[in-house]
N, C-alpha and C. Protein backbone atom coordinates (compact mmCIF):
# COMPACT_ATOMS: atom_id res chain seq x y z
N UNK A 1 0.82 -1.20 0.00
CA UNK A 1 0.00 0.00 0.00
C UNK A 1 0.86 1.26 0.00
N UNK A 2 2.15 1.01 0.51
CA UNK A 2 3.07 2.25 0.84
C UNK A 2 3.55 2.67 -0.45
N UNK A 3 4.08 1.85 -1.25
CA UNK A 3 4.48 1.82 -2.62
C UNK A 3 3.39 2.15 -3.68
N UNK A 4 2.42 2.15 -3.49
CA UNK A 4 1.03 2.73 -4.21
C UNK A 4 1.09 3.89 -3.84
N UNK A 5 1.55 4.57 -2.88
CA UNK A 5 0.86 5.61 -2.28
C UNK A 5 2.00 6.56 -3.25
N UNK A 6 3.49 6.15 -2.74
CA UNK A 6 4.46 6.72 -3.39
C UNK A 6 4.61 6.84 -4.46
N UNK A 7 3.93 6.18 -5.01
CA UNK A 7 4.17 5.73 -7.21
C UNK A 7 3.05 7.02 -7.42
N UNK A 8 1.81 6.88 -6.47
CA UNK A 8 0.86 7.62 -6.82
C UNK A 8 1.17 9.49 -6.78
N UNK A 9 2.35 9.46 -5.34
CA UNK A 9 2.68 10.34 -4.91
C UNK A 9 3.81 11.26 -6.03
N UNK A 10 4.35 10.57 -6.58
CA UNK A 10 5.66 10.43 -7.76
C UNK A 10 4.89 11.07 -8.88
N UNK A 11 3.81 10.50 -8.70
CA UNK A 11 3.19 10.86 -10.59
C UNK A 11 2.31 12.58 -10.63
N UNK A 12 1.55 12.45 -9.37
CA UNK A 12 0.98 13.33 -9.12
C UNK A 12 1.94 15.03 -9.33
N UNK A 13 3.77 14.39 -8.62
CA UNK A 13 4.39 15.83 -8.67
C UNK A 13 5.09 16.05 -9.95
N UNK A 14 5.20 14.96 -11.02
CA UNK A 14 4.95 14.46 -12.03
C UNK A 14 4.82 15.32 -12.96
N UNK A 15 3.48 15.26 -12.95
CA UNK A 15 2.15 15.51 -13.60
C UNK A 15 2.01 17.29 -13.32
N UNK A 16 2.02 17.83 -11.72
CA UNK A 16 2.60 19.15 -11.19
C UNK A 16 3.62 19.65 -12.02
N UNK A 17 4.49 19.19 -12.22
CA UNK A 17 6.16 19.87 -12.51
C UNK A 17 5.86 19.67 -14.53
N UNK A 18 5.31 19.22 -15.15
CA UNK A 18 4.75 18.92 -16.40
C UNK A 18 3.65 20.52 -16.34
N UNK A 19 2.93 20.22 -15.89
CA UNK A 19 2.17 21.28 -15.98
C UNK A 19 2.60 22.73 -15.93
N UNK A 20 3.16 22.60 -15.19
CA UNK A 20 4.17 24.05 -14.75
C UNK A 20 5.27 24.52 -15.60
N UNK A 21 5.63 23.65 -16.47
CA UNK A 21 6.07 23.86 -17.41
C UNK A 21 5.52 24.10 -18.70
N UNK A 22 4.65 23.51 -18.95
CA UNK A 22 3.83 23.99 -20.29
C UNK A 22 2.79 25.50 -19.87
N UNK A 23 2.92 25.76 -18.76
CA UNK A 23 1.95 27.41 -18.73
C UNK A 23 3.75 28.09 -18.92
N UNK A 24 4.46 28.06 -18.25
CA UNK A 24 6.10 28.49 -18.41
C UNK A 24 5.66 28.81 -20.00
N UNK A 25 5.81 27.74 -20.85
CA UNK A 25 5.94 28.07 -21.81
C UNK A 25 5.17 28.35 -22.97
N UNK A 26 3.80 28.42 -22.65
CA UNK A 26 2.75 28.79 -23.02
C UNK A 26 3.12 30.29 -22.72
N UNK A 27 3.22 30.80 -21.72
CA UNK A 27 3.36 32.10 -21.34
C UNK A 27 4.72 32.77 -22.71
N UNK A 28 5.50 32.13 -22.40
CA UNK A 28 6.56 33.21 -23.80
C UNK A 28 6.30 33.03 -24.97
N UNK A 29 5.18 31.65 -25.51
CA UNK A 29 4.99 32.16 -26.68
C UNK A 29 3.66 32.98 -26.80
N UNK A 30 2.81 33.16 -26.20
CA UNK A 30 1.70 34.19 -26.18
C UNK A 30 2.72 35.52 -25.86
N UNK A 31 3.79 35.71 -25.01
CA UNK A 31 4.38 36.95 -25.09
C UNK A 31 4.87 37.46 -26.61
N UNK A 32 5.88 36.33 -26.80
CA UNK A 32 6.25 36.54 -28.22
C UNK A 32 5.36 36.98 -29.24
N UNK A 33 4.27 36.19 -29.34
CA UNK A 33 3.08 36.89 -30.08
C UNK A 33 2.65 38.29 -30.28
N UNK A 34 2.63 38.30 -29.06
CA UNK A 34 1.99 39.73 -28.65
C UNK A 34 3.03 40.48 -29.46
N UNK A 35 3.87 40.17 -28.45
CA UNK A 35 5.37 41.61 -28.90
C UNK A 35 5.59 41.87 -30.32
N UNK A 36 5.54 40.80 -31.08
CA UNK A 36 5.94 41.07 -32.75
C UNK A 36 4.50 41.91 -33.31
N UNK A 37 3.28 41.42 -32.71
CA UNK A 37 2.13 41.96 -33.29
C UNK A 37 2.55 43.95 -33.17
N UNK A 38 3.04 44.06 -31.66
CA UNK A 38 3.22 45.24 -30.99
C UNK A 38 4.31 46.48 -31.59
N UNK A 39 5.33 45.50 -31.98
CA UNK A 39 6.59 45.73 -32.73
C UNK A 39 6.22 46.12 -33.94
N UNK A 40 5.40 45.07 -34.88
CA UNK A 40 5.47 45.65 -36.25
C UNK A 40 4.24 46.65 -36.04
N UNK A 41 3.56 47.03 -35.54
CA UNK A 41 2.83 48.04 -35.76
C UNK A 41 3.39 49.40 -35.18
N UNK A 42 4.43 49.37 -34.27
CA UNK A 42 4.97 50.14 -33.71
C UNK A 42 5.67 51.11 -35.09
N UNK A 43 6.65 50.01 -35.95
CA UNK A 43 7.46 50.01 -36.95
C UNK A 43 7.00 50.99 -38.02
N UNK A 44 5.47 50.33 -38.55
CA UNK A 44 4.63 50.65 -39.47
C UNK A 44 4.27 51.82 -39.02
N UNK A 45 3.87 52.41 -38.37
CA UNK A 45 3.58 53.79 -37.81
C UNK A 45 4.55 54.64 -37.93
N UNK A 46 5.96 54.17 -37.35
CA UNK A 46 7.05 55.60 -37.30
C UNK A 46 7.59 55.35 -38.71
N UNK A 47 7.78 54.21 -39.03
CA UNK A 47 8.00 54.16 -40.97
C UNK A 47 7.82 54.41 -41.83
N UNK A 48 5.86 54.00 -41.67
CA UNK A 48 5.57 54.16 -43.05
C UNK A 48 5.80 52.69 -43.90
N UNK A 49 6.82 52.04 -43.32
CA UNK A 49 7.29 50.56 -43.64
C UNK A 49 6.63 49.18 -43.68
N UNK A 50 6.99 48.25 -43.89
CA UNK A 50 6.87 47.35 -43.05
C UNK A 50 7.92 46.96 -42.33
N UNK A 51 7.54 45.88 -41.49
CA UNK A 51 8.41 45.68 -40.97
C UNK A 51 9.59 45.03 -41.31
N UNK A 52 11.37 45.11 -41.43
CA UNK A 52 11.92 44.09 -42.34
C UNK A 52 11.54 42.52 -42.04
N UNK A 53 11.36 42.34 -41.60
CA UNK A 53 11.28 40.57 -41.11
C UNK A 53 9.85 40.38 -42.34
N UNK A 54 9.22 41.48 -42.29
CA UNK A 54 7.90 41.03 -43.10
C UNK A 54 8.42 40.46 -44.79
N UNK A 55 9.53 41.31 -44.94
CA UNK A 55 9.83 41.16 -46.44
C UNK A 55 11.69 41.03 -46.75
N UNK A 56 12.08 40.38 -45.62
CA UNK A 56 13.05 40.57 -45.78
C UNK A 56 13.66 38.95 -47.07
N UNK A 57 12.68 38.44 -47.20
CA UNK A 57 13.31 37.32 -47.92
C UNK A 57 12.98 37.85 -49.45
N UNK A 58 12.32 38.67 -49.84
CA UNK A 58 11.88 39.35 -50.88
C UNK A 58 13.29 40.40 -51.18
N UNK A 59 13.89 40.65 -50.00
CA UNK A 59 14.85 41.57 -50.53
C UNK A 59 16.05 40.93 -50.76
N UNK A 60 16.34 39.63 -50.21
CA UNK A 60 16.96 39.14 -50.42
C UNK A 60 16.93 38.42 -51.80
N UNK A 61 15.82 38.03 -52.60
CA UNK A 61 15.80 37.62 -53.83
C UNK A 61 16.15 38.73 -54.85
N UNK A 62 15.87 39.94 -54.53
CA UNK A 62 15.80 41.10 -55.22
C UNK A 62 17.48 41.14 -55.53
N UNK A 63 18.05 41.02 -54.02
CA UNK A 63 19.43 41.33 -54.43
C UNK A 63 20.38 40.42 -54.97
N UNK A 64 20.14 38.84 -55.40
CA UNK A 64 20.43 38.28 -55.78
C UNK A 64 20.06 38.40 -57.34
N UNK A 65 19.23 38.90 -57.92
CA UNK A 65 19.26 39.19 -58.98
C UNK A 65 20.05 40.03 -59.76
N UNK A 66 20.83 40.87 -59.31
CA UNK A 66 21.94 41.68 -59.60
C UNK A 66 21.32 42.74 -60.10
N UNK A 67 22.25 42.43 -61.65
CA UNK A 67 21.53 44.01 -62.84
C UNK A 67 20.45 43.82 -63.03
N UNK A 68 19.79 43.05 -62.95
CA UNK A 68 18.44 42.18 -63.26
C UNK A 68 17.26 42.88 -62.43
N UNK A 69 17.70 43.83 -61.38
CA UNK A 69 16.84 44.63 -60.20
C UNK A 69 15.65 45.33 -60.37
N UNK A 70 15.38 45.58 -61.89
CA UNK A 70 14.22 45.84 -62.19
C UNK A 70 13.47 45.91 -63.58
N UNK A 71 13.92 43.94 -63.55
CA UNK A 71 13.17 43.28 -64.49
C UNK A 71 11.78 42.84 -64.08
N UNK A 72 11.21 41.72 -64.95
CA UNK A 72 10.00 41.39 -64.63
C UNK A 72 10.35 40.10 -63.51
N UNK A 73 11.25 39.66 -63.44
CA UNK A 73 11.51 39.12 -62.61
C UNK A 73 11.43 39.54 -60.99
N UNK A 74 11.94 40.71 -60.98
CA UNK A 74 11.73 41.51 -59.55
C UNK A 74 10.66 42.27 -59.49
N UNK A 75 10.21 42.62 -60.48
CA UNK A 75 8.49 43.41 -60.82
C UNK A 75 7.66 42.12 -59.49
N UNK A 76 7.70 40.70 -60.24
CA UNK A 76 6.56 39.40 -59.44
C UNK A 76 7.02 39.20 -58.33
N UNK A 77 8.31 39.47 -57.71
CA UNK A 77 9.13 39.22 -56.27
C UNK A 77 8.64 40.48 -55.66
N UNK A 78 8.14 41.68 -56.14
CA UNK A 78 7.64 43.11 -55.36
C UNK A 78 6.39 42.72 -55.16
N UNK A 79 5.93 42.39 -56.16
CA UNK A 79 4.30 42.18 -56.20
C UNK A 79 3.87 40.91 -55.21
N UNK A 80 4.32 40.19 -54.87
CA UNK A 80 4.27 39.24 -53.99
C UNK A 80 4.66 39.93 -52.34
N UNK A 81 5.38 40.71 -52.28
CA UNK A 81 6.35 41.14 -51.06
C UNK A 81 4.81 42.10 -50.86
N UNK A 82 4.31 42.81 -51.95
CA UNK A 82 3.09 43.72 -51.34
C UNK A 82 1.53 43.15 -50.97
N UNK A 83 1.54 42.16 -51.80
CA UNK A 83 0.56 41.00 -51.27
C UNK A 83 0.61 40.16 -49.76
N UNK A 84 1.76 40.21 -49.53
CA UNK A 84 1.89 39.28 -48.35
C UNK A 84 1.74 40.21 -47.51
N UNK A 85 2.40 41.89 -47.72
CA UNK A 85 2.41 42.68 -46.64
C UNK A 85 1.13 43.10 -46.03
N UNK A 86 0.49 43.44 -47.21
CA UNK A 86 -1.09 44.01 -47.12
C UNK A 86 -1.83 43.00 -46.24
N UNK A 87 -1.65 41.51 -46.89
CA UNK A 87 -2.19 40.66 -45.77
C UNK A 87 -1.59 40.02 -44.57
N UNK A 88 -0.76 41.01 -43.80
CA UNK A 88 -0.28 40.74 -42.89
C UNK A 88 -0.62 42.36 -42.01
N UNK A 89 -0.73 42.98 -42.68
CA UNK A 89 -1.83 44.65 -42.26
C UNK A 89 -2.91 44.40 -41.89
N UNK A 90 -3.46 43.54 -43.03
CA UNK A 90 -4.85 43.20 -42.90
C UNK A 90 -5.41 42.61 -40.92
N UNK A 91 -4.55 41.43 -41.28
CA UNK A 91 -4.23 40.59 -39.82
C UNK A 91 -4.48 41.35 -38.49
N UNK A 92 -3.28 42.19 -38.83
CA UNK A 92 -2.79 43.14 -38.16
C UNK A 92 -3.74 44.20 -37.19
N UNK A 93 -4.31 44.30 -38.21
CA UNK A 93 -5.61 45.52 -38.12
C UNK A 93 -6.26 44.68 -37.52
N UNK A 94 -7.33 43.90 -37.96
CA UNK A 94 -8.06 42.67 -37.39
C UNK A 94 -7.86 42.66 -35.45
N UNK A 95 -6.59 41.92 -35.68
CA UNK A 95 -5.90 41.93 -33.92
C UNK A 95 -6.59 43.47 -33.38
N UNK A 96 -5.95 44.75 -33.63
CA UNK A 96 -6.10 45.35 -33.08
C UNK A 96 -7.28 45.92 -32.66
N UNK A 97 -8.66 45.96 -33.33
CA UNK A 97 -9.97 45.94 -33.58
C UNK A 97 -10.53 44.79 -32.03
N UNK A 98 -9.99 43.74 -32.06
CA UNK A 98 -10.48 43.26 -30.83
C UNK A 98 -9.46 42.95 -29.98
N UNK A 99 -8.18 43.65 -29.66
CA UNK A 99 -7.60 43.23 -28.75
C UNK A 99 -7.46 43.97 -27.28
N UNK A 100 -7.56 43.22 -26.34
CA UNK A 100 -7.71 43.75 -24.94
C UNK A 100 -6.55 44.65 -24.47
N UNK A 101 -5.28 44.63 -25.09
CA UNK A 101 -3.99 45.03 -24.75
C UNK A 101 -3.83 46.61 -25.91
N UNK A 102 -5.02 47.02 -25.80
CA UNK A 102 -5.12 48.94 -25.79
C UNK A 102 -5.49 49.56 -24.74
N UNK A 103 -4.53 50.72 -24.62
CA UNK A 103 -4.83 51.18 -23.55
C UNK A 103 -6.22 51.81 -23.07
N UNK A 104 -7.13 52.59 -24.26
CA UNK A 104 -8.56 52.73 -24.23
C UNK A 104 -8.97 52.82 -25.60
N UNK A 105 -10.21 52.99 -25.84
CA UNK A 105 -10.99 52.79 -27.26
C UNK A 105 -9.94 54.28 -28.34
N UNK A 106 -9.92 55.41 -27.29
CA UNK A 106 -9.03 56.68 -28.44
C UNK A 106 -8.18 56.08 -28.86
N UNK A 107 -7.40 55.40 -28.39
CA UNK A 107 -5.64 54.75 -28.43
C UNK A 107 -6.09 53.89 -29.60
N UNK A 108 -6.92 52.70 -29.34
CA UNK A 108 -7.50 52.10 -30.23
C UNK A 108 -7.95 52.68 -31.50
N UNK A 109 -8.60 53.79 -32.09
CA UNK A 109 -9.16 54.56 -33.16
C UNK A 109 -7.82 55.09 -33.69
N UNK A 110 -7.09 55.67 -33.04
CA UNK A 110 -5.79 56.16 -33.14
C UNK A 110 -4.51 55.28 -33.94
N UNK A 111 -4.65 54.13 -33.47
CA UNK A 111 -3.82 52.87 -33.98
C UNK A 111 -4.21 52.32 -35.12
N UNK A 112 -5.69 52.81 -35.15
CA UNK A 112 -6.55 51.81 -36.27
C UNK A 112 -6.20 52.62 -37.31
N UNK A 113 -6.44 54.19 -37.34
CA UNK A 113 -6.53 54.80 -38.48
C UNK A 113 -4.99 55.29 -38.89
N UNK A 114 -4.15 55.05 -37.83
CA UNK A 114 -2.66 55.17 -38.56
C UNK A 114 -2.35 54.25 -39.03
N UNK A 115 -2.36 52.87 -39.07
CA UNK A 115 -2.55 51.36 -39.80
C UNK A 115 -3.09 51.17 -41.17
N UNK A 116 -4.28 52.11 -40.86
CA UNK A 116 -5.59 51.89 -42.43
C UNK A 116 -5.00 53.00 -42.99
N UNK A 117 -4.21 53.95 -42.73
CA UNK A 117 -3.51 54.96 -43.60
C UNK A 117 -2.03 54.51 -44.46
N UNK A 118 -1.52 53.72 -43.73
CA UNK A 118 -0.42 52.96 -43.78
C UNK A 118 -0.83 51.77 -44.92
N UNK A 119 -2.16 51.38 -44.81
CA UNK A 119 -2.42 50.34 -45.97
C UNK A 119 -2.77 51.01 -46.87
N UNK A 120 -3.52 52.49 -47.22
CA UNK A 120 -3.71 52.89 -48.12
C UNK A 120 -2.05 53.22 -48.88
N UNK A 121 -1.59 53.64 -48.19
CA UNK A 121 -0.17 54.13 -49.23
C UNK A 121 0.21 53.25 -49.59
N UNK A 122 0.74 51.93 -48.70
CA UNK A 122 0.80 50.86 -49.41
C UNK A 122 0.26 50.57 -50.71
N UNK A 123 -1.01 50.41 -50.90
CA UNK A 123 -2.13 49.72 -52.34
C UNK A 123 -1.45 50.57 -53.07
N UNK A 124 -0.98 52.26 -52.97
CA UNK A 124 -0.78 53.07 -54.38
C UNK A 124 0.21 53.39 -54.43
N UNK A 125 1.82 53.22 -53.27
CA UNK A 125 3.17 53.57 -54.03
C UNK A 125 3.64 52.37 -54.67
N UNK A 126 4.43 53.04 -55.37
CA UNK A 126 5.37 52.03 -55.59
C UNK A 126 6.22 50.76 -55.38
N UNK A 127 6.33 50.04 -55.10
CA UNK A 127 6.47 48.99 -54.05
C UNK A 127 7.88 48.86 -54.02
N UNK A 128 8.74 48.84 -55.14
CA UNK A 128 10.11 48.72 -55.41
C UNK A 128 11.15 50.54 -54.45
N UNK A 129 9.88 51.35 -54.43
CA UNK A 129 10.56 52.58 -53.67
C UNK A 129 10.84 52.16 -52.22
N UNK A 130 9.47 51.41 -51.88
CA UNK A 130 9.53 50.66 -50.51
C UNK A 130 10.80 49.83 -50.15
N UNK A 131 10.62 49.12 -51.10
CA UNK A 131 11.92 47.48 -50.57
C UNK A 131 12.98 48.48 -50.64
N UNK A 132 13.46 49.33 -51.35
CA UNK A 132 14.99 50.15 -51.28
C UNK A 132 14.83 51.09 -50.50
N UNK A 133 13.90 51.36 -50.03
CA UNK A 133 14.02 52.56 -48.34
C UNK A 133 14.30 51.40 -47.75
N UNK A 134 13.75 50.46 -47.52
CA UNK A 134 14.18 48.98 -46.10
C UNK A 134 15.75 48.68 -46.32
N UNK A 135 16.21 48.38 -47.45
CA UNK A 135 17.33 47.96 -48.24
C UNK A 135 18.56 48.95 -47.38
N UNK A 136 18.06 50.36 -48.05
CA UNK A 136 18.68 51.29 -47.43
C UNK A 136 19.16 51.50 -45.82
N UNK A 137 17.86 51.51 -44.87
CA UNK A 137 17.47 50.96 -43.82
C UNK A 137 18.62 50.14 -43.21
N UNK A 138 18.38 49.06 -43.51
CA UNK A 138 18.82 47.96 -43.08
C UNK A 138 20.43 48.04 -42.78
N UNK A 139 21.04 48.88 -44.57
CA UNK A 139 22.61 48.91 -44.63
C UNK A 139 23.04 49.59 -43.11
N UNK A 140 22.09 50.82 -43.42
CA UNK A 140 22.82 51.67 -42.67
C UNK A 140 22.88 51.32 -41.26
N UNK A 141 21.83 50.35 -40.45
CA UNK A 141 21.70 49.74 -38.97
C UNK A 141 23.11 49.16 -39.16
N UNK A 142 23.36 48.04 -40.30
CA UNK A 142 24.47 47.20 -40.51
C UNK A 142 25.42 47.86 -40.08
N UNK A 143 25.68 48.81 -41.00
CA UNK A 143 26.85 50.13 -40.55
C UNK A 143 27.13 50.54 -39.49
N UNK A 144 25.88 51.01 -38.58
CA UNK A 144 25.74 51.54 -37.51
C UNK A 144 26.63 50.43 -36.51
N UNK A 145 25.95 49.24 -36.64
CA UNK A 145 26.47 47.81 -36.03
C UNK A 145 27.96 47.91 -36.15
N UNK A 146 28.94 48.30 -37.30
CA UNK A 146 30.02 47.81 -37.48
C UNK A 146 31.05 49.23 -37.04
N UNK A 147 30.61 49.99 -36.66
CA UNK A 147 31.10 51.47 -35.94
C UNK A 147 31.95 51.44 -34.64
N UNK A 148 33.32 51.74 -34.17
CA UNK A 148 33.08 51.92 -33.05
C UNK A 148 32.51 52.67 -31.84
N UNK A 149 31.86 52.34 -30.69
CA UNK A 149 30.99 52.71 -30.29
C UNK A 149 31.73 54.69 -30.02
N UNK A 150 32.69 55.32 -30.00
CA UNK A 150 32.52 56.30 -29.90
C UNK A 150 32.67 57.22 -31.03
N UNK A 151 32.34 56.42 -32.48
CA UNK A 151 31.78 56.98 -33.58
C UNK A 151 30.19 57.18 -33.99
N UNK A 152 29.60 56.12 -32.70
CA UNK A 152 27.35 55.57 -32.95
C UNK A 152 27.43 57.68 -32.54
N UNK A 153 28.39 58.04 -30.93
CA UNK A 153 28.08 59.00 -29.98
C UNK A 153 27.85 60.41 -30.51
């Protein structure tokens, strides 16, 4: 009976220490979630952009094409990069429309209509002006990265 009790006792903290680990980690990926949702809209607002992670494999095909940068080849690699973006705005927007993590409904109207302004420019610039502001972007962080620090000051 003692050995029942203990096997029973074993499984139970088991079963405890299992559990406690999957809210553990339930918890950072609902954080993670959040934060990138939080991040790229953060991005999209002071940008105008998207975010690079949104299109960064698009720029990477772009630049593998060389002289080729604005053939029809990179014409269908833009046009794809603005399709995916729009529907990742779309998303985007969506989330924010019902999400509990605004600070009140103004903040909310506020977020919404700098987003839905952000998708309108999207639908009508240029898309290739876009990927080479990020392009640009990107070098210059690189740069920034490869500075010593009392040249960033």
């Amino acid at each position: 009976m003692l050995k029942l009790c203990l096997i029973f006792l074993a499984f139970i903290a088991l079963f405890v220490l299992l559990l406690r680990a999957a809210v553990i980690l339930m918890g950072r990926i609902t954080g993670k979630y959040v934060g990138e949702k939080h991040k790229a809209a953060e991005t999209i607002i002071n940008t105008g952009t998207p975010p690079i992670t949104w299109i960064s494999n698009s720029i990477k095909k772009i630049a593998k094409l060389g002289e080729d940068a604005r053939g029809p080849r990179a014409v269908k690699i833009e046009e794809k990069a603005r399709n995916t973006c729009l529907k990742r705005l779309k998303s985007l927007i969506k989330y924010f429309k019902t999400s509990p993590l605004c600070q009140d409904e103004e903040t909310r109207k506020i977020l919404l209509d700098e987003l839905s302004k952000a998708r309108g420019v999207w639908q009508k610039k240029d898309w290739g002006e876009i990927i080479i502001l990020l392009e640009q972007e990107t070098k210059k962080k690189a740069d920034l990265g490869k500075q010593p620090l009392s040249k960033k000051i």
